[in-house]
C-alpha atoms as a PDB file:
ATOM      1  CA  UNK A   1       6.195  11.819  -5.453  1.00  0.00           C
ATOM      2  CA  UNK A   2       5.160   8.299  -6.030  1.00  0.00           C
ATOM      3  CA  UNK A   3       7.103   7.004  -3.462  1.00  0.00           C
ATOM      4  CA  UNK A   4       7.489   9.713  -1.154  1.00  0.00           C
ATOM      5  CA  UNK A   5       7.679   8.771   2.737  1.00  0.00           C
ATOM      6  CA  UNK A   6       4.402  10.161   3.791  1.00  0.00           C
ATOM      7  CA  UNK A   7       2.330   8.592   1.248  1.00  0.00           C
ATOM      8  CA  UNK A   8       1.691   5.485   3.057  1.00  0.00           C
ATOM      9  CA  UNK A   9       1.065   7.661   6.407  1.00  0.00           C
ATOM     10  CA  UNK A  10      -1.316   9.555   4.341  1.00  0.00           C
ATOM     11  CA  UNK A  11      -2.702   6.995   3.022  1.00  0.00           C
ATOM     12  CA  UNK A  12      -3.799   4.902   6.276  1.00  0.00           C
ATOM     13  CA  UNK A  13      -4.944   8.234   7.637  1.00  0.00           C
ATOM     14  CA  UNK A  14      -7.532   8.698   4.961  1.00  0.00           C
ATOM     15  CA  UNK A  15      -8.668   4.965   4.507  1.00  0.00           C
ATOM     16  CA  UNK A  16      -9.004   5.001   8.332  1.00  0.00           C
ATOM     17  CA  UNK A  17     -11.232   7.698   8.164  1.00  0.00           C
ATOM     18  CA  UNK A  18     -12.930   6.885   5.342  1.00  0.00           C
ATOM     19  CA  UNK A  19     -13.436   3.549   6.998  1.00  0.00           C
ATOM     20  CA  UNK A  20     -14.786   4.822  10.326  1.00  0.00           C
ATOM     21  CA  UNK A  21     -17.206   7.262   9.547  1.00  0.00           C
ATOM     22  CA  UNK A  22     -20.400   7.825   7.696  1.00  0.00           C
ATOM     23  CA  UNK A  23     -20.665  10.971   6.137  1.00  0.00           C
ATOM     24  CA  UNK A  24     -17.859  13.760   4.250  1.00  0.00           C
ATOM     25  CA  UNK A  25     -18.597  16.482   7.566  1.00  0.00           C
ATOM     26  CA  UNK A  26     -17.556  13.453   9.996  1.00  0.00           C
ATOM     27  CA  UNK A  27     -14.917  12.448   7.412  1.00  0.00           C
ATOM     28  CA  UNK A  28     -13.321  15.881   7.320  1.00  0.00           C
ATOM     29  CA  UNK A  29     -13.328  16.658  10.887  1.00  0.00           C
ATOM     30  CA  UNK A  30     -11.460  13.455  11.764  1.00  0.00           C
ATOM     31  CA  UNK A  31      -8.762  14.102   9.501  1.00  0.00           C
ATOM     32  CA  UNK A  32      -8.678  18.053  10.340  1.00  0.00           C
ATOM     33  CA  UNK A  33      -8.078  16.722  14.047  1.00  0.00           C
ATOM     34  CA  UNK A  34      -4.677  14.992  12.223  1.00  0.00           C
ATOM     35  CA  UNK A  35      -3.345  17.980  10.386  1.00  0.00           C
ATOM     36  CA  UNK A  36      -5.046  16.808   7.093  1.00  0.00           C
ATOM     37  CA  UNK A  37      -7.746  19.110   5.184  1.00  0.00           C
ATOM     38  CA  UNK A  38     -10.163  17.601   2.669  1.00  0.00           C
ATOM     39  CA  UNK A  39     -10.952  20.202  -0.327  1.00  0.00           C
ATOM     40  CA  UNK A  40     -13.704  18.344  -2.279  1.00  0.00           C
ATOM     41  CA  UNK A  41     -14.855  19.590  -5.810  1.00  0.00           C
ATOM     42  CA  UNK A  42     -17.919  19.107  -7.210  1.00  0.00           C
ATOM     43  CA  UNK A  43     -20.232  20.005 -10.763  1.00  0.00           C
ATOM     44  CA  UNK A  44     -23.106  22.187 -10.795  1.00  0.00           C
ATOM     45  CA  UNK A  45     -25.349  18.732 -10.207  1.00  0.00           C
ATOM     46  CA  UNK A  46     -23.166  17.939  -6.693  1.00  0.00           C
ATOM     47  CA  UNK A  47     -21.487  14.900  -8.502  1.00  0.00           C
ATOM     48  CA  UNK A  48     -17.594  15.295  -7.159  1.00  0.00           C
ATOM     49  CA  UNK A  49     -15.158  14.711  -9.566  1.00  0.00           C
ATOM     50  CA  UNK A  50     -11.849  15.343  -7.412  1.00  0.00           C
ATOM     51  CA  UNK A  51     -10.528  15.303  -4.050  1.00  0.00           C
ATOM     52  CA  UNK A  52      -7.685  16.809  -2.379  1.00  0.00           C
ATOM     53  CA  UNK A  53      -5.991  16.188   0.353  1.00  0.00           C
ATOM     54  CA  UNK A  54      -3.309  18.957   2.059  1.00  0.00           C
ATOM     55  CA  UNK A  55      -1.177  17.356   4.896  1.00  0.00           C
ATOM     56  CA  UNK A  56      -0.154  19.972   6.818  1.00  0.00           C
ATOM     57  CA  UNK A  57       2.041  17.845   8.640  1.00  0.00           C
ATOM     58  CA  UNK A  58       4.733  16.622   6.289  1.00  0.00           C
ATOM     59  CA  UNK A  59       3.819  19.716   3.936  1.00  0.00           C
ATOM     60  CA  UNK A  60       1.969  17.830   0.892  1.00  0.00           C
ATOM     61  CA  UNK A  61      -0.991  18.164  -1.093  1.00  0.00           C
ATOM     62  CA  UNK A  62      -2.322  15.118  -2.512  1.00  0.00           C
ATOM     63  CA  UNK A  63      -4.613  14.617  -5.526  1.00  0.00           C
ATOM     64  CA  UNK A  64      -6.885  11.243  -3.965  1.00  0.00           C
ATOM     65  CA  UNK A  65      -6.602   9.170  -7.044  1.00  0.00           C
ATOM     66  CA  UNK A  66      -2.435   9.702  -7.011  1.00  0.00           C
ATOM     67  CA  UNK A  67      -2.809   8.642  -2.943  1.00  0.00           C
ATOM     68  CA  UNK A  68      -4.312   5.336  -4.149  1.00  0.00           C
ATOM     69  CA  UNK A  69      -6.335   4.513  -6.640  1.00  0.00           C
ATOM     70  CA  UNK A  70      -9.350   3.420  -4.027  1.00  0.00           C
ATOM     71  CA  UNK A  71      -9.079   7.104  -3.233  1.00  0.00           C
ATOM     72  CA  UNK A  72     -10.230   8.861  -6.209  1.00  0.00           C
ATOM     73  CA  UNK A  73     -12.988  11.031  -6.293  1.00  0.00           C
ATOM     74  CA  UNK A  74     -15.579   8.056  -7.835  1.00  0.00           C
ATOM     75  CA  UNK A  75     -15.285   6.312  -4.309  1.00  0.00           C
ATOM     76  CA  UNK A  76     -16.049   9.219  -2.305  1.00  0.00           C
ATOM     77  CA  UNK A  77     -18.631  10.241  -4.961  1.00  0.00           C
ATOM     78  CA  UNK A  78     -20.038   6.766  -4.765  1.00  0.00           C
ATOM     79  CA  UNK A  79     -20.144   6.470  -0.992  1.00  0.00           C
ATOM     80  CA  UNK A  80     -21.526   9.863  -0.183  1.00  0.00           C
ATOM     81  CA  UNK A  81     -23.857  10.415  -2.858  1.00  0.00           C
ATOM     82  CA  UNK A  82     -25.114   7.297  -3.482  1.00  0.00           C
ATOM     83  CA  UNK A  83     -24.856   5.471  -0.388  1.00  0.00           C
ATOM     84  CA  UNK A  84     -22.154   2.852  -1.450  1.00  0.00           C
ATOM     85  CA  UNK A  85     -20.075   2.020   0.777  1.00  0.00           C
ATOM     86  CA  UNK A  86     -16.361   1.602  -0.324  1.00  0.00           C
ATOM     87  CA  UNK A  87     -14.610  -1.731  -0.078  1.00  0.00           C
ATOM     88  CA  UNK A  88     -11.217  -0.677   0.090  1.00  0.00           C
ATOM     89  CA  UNK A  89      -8.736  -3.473   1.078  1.00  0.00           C
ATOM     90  CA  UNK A  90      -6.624  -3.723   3.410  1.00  0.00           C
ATOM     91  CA  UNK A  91      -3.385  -0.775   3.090  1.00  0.00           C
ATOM     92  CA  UNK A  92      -0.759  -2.224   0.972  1.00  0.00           C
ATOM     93  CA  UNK A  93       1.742  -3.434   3.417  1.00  0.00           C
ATOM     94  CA  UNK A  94       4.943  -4.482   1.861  1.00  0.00           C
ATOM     95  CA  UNK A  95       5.339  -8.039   0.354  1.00  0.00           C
ATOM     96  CA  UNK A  96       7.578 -10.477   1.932  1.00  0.00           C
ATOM     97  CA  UNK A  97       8.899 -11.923  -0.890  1.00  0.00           C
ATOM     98  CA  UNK A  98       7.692 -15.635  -0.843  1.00  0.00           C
ATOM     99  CA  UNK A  99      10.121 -18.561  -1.358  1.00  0.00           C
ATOM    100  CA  UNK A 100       9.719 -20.438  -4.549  1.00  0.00           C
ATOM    101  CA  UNK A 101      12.259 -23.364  -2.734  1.00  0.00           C
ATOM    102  CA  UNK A 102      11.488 -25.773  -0.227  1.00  0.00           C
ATOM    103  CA  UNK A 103      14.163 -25.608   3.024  1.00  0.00           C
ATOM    104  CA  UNK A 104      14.907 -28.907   2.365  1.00  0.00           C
ATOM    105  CA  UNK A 105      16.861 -27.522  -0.643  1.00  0.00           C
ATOM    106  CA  UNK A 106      18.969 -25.356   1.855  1.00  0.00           C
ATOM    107  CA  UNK A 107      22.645 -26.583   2.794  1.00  0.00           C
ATOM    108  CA  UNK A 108      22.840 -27.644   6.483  1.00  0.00           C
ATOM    109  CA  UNK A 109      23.774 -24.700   8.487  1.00  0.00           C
ATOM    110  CA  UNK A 110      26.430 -25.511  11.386  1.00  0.00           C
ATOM    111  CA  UNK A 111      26.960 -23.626  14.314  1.00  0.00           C
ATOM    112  CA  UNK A 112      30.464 -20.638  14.407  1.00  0.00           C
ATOM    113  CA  UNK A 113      33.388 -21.845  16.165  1.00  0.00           C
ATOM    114  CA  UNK A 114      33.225 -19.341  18.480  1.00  0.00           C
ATOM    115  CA  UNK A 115      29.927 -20.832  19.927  1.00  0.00           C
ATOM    116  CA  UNK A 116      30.869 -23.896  20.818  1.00  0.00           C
ATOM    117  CA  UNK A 117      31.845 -22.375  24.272  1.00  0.00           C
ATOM    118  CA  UNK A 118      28.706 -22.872  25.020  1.00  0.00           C
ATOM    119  CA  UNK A 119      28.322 -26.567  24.265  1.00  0.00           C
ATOM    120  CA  UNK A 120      30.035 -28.977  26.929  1.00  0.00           C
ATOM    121  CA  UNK A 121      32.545 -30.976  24.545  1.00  0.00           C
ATOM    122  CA  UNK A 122      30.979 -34.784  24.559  1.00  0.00           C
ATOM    123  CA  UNK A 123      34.690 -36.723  24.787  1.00  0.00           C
ATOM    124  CA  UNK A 124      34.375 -34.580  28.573  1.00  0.00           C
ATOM    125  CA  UNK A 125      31.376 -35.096  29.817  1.00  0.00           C
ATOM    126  CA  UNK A 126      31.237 -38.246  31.112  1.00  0.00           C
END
């Protein structure tokens, strides 16, 4: 599932909400109001140690660490046990691939044919 479609939908959902709100009651209810539940799992000393996530929309369950790695259970653990607040970048957007070449090593590009309709012919115009 590493690429499935509604990871990245997923994704922005929770880092949205995670982003927005201070504690795992306000955290849950915003994403409950999307379709998404939030099972949390913790030890017998309230340390959590995994985090779930069930979308009910597209019909997935997602372990937070194989969401993103900024979504694992440590974060959440971090941020609403000890008070530290995540810094989670911005979502992954895709890449545009960045050109190594300058345009000046480009050929000229001319114009089709077919458009020069459009430009008055210069031996014409006079």
């Amino acid at each position: 599932m590493k690429d499935h479609p509604t990871q990245q939908t997923l994704k922005a959902a929770v880092t949205i909400a995670l982003q927005s709100t201070a504690d795992e009651l306000s955290f849950k209810k915003q994403l409950g109001e999307q379709g998404i539940n939030v099972v949390v799992r913790r030890n017998d000393t309230g340390r959590i140690y995994g985090i779930t996530f069930i979308d009910h929309n597209s019909k997935t369950v997602w372990n937070g660490s194989r969401l993103a790695k900024e979504l694992s259970a440590n974060t959440f653990n971090d941020y609403w046990n000890n008070n530290i607040k995540p810094d989670i970048k911005e979502l992954d957007e895709p890449k545009e691939k960045k050109s190594t070449s300058n345009d000046a090593d480009l050929p000229a590009e001319e114009l089709h044919h077919l458009f020069d309709l459009n430009i008055p012919d210069k031996k014409t115009t006079a």
